[in-house]
Protein backbone atom coordinates (compact mmCIF):
# COMPACT_ATOMS: atom_id res chain seq x y z
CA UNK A 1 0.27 13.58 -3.75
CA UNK A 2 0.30 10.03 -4.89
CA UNK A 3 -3.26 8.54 -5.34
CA UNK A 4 -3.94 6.80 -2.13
CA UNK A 5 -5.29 3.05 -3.47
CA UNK A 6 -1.79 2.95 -5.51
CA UNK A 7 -0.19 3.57 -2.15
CA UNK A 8 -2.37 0.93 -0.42
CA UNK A 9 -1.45 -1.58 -3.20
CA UNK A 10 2.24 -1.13 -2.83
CA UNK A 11 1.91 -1.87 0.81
CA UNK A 12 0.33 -4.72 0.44
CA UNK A 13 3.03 -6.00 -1.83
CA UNK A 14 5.67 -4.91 0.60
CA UNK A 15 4.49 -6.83 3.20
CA UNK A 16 3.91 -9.75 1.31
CA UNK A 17 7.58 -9.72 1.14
CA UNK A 18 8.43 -9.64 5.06
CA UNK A 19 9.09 -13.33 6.67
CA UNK A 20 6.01 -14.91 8.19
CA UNK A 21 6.58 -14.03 11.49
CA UNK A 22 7.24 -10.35 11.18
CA UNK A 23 4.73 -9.37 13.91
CA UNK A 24 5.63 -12.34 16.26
CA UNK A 25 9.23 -11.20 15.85
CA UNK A 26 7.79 -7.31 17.39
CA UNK A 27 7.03 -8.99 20.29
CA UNK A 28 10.01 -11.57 20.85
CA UNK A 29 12.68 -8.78 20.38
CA UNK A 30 10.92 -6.54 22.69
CA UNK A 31 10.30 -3.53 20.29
CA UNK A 32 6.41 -3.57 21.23
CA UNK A 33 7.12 -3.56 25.37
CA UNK A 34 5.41 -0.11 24.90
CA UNK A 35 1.77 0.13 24.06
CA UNK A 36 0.88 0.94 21.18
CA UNK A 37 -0.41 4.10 22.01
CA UNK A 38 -1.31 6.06 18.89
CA UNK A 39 -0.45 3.52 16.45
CA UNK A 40 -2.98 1.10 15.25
CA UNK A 41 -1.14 -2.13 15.33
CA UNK A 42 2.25 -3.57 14.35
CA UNK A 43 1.67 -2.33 10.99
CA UNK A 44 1.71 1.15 11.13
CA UNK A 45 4.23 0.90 13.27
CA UNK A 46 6.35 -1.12 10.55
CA UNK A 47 5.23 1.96 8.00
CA UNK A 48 6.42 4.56 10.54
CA UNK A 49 9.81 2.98 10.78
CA UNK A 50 10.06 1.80 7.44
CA UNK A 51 9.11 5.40 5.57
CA UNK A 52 11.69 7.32 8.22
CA UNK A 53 14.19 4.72 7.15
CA UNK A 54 13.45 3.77 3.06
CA UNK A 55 12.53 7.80 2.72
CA UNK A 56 15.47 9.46 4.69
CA UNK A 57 12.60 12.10 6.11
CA UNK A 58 13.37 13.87 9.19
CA UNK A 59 11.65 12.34 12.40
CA UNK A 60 9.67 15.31 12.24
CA UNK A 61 8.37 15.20 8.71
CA UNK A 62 7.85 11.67 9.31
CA UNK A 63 5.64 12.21 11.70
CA UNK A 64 3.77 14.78 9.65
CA UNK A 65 3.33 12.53 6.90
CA UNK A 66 2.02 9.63 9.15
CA UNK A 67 -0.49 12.04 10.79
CA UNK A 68 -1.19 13.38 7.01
CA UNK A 69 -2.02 9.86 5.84
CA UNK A 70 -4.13 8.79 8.69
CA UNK A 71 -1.50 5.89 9.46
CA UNK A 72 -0.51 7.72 13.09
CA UNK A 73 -0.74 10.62 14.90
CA UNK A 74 2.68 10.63 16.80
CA UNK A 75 5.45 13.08 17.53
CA UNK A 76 9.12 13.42 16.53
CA UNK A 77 10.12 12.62 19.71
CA UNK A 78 7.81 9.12 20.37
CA UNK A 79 8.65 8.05 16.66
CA UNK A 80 12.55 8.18 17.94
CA UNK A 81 11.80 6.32 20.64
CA UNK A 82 9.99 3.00 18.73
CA UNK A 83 13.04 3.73 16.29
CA UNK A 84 15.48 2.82 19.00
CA UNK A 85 13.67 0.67 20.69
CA UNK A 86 13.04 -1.44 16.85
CA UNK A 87 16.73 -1.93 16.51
CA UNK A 88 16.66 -5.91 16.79
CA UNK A 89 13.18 -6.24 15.48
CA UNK A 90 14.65 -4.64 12.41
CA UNK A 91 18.04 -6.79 12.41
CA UNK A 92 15.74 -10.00 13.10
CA UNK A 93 13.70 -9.01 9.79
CA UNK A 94 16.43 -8.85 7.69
CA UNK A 95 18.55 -11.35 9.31
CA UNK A 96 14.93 -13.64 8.56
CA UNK A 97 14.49 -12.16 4.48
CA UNK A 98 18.59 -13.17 4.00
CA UNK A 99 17.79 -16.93 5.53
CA UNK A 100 14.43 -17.16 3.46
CA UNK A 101 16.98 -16.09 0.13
CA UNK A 102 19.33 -18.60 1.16
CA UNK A 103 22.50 -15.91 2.09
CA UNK A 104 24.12 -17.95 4.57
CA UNK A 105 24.51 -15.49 8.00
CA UNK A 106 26.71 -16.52 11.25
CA UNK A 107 24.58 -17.20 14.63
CA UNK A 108 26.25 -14.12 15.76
CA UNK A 109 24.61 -11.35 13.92
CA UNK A 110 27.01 -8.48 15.20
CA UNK A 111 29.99 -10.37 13.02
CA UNK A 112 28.26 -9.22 9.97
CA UNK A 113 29.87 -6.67 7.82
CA UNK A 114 27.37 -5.32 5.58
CA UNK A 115 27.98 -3.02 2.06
CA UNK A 116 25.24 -0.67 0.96
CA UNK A 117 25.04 0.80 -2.08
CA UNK A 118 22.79 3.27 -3.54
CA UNK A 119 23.24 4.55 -7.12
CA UNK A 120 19.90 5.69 -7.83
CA UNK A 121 20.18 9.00 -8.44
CA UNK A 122 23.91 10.13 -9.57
CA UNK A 123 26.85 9.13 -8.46
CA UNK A 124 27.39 5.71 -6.50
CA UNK A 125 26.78 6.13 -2.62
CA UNK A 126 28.54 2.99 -0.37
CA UNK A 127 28.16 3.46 2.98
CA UNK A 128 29.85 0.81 5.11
């Protein structure tokens, strides 16, 4: 496993990249109605969501690997829940990082039509 203070580092780098408001933006789109429960604070729940997403682990190892690295002891099943419930925190943090780089976006965020595209490891992914 990756040494742990390398881990902590790139964290901290990560979320030096997230708008300002990141946290204030968990509350004002409602996806921390729920307590907290067995996560710590906003962050963990950010590295939850963000290593299920980023990583493409099931819910379920996700949920080992949080409980494994002491970030949250959750299951499958709760983790899908703050997952769905994260939708427009998650569009509000991007929709914020795009303003901040000065990609002009419509007030009406459901008119964007986004391209990804992943060619890290062989052949060129796009997924519309």
């Amino acid at each position: 496993m990756e040494n742990v203070l390398t881990l902590k580092d790139d964290w901290q780098i990560l979320l030096k990249m997230f708008p300002e408001n990141w946290k204030e933006l968990a509350k004002s789109t409602k996806a921390l109605v729920r307590k907290l429960r067995n996560f710590e604070n906003e962050e963990s729940v950010m590295r939850a969501l963000l290593l299920h997403i980023a990583e493409g682990y099931s819910l379920r190892e996700t949920s080992t690997r949080l409980k494994l690295s002491n970030i949250a002891d959750v299951s499958d099943v709760a983790l899908l829940k703050r997952l769905q419930s994260s939708e427009s925190w998650l569009r509000e943090l991007c929709m914020g990082l795009f303003k901040e780089r000065g990609v002009l976006t419509n007030k009406d965020n459901s008119t964007i039509r986004m391209r990804l595209v992943d060619g890290t490891n062989g052949p060129c992914c796009v997924i519309h």
